[in-house]
N, C-alpha and C. Protein backbone atom coordinates (compact mmCIF):
# COMPACT_ATOMS: atom_id res chain seq x y z
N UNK A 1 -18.47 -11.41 -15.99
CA UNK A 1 -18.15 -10.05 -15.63
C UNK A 1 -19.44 -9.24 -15.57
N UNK A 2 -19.32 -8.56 -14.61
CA UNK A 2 -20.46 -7.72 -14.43
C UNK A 2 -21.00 -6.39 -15.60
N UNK A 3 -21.56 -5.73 -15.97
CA UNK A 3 -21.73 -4.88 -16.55
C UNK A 3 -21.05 -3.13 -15.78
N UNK A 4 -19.92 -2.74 -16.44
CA UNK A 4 -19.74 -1.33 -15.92
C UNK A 4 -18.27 -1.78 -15.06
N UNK A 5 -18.13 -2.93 -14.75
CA UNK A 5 -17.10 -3.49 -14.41
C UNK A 5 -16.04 -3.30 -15.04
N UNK A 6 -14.53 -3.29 -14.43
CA UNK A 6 -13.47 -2.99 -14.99
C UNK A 6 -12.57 -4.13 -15.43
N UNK A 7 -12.00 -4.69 -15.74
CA UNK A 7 -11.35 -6.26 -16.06
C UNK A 7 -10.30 -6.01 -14.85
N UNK A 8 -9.35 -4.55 -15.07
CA UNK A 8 -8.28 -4.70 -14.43
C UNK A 8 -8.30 -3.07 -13.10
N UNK A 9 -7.66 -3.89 -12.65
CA UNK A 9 -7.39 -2.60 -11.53
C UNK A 9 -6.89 -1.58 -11.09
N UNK A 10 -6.79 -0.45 -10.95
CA UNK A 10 -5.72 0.46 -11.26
C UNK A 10 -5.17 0.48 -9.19
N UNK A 11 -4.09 0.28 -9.38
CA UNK A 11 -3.76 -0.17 -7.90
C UNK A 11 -2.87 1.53 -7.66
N UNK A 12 -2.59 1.99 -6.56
CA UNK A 12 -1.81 3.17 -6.13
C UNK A 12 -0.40 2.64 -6.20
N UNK A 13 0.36 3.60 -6.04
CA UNK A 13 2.05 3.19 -6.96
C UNK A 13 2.42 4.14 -5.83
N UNK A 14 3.92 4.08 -4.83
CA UNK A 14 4.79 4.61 -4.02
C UNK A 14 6.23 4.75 -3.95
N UNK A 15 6.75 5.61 -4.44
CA UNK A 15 8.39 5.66 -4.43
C UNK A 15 9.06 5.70 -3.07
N UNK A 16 9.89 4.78 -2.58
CA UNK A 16 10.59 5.44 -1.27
C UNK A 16 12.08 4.48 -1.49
N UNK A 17 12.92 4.88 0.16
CA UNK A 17 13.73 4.29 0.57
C UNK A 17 13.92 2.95 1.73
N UNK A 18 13.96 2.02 1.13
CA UNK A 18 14.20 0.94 2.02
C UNK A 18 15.72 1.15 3.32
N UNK A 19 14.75 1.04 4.52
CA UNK A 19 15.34 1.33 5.70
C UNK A 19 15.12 0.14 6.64
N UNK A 20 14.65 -1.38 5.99
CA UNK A 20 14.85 -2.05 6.85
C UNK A 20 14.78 -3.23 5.85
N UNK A 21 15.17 -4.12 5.98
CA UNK A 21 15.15 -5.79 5.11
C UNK A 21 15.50 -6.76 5.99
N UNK A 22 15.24 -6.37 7.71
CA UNK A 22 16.12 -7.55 8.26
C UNK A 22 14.57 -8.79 8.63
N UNK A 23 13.72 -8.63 8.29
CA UNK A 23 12.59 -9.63 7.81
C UNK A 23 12.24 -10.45 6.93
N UNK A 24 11.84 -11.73 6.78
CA UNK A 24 12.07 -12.77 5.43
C UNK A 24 10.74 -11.89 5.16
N UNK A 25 10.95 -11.81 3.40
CA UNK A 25 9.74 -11.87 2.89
C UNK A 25 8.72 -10.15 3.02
N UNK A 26 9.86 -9.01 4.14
CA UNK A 26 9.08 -8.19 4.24
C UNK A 26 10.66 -6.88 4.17
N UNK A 27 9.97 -5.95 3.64
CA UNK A 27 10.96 -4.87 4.02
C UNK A 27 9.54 -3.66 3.94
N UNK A 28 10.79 -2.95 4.81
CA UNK A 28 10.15 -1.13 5.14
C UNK A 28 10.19 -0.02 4.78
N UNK A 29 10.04 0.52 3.85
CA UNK A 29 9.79 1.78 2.70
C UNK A 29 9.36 2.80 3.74
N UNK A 30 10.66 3.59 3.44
CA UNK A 30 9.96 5.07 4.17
C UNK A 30 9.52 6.08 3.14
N UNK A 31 8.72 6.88 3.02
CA UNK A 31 8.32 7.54 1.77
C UNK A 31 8.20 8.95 2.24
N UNK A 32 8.81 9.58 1.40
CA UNK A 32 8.59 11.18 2.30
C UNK A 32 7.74 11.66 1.25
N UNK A 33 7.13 13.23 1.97
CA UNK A 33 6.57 13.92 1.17
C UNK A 33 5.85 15.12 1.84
N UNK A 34 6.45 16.11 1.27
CA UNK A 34 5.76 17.56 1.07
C UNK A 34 4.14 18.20 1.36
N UNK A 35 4.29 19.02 2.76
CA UNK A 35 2.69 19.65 2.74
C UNK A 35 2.89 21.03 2.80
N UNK A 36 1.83 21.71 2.85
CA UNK A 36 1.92 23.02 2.81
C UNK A 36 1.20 23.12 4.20
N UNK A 37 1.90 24.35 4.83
CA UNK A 37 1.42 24.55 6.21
C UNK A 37 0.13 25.65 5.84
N UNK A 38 -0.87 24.63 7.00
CA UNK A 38 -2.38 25.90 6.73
C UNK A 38 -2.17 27.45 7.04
N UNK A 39 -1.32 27.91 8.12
CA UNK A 39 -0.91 29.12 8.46
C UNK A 39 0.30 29.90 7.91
N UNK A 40 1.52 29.08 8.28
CA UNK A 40 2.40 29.40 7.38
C UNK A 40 2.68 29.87 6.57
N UNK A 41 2.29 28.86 6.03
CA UNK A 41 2.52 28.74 4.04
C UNK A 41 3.84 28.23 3.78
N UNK A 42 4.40 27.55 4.72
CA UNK A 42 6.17 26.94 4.58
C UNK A 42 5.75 25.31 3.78
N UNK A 43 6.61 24.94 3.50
CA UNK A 43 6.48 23.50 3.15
C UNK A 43 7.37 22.38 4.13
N UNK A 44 6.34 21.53 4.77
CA UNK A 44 6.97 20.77 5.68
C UNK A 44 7.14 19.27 4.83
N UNK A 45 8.25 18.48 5.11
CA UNK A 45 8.62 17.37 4.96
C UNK A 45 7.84 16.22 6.21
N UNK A 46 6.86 15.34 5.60
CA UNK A 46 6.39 14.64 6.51
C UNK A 46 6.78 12.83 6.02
N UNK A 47 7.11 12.43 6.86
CA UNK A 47 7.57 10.95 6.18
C UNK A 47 6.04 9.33 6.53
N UNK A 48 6.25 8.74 6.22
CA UNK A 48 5.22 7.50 6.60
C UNK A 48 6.25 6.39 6.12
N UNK A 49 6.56 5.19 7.12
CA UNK A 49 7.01 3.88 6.52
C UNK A 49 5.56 2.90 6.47
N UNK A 50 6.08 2.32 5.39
CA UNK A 50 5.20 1.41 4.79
C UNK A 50 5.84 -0.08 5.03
N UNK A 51 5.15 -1.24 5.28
CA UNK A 51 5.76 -2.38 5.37
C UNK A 51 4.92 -3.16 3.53
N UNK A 52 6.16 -3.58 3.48
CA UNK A 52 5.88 -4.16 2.15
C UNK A 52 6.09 -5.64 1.67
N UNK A 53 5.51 -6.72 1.06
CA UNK A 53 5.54 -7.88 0.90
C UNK A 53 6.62 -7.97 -0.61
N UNK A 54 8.02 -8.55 -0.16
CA UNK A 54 9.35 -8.82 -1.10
C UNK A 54 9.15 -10.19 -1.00
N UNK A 55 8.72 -10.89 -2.24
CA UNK A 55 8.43 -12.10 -1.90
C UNK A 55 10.01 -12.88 -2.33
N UNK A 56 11.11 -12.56 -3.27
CA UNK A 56 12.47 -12.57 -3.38
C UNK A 56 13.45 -12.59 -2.57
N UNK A 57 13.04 -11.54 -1.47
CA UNK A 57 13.94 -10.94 -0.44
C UNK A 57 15.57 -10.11 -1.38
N UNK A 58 14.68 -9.76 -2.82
CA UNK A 58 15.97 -9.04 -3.60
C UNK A 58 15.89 -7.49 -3.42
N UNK A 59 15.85 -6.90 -2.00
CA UNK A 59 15.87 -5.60 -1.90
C UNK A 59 17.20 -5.07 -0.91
N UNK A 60 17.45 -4.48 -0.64
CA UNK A 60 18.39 -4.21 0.73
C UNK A 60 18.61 -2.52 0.76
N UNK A 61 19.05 -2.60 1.79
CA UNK A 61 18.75 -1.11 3.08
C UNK A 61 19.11 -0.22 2.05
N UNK A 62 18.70 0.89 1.61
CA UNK A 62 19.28 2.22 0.83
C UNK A 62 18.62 1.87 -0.31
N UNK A 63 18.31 0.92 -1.16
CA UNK A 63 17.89 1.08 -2.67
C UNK A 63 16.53 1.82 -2.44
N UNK A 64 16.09 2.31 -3.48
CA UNK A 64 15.04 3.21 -3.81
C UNK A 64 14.32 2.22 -4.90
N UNK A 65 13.42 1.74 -3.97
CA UNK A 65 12.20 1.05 -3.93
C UNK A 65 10.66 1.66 -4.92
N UNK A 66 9.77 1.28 -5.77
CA UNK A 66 8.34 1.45 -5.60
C UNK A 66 7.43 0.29 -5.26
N UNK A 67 6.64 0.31 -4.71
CA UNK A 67 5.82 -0.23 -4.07
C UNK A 67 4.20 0.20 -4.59
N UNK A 68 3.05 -0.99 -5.01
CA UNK A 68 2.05 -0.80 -5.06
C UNK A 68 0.88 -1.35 -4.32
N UNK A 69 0.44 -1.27 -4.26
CA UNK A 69 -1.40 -1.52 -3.46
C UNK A 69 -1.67 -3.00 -3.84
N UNK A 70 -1.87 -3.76 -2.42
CA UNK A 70 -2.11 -5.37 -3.00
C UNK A 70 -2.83 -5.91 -2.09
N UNK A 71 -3.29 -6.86 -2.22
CA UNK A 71 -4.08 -7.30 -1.06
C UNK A 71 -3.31 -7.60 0.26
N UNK A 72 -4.08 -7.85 1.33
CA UNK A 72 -3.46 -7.72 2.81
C UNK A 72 -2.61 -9.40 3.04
N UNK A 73 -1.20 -8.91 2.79
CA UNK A 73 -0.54 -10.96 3.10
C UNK A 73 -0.42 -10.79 4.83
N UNK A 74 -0.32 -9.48 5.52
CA UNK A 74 -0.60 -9.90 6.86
C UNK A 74 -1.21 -8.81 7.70
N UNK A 75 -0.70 -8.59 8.81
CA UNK A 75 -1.31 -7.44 9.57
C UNK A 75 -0.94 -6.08 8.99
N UNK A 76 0.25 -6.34 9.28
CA UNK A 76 1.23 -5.02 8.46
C UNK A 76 1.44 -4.58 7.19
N UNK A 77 0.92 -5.72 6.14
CA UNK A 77 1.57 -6.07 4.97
C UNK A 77 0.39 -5.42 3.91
N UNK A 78 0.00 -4.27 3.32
CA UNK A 78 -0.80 -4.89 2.02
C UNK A 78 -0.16 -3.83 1.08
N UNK A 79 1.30 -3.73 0.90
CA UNK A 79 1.43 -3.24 -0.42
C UNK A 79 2.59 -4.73 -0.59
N UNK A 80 3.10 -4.38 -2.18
CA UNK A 80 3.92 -5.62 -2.01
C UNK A 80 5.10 -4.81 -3.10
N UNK A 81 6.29 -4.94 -3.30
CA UNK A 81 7.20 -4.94 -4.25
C UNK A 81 6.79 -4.95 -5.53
N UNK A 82 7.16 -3.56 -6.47
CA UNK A 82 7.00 -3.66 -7.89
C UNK A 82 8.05 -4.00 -8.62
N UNK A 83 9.37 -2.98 -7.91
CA UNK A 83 10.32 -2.96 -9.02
C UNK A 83 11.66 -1.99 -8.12
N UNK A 84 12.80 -2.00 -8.66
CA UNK A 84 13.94 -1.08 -8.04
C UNK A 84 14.10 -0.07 -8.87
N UNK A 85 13.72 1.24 -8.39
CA UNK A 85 14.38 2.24 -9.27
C UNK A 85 16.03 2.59 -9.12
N UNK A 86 16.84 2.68 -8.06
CA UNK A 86 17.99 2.87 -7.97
C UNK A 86 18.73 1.87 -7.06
N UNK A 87 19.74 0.87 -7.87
CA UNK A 87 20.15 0.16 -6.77
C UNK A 87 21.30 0.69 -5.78
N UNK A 88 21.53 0.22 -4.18
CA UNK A 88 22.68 1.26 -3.51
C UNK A 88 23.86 0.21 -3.59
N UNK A 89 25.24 1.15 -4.23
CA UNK A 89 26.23 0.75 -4.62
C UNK A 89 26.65 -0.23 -3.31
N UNK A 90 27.36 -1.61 -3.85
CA UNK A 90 27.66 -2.24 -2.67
C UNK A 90 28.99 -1.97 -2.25
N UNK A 91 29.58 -1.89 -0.83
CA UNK A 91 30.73 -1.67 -0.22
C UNK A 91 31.65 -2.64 0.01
């Protein structure tokens, strides 16, 4: 280990809604979130989907997903599945 070096990594962490799972191995986190307009001053809702590496395939459409920072498994891919915060009731 290098000197000044960290052992472990502090990776970025993302809450959203899964809006797609029809991919092995990948689903799509849409994540919204809040800006303040430069003129305005209103607060706009702006969204970003994220493609994410489910290496389980234990997610599906509506649960409320987090997602963290991982290395790149493809073009689309470099966050991957942490954990389910809310699962969506099944019908």
């Amino acid at each position: 280990m290098t000197p000044g070096k960290s052992m472990t990594t502090l990776r970025r962490e993302q809450t959203g809604k899964v809006v797609s799972a029809k991919n092995k191995n990948t689903i799509v986190v849409l994540i919204d979130r809040k800006e303040k307009h430069p003129l305005l001053g209103k607060y706009i809702t702006k969204s970003t989907k994220i493609h994410a590496h489910d290496a389980g395939d234990v997610c599906a459409v509506g649960d409320i997903v987090t997602i963290r920072e991982s290395r790149p498994h493809s073009k689309m891919k470099s966050w991957e599945f942490a954990k389910i915060v809310e699962k969506v009731r099944a019908q």
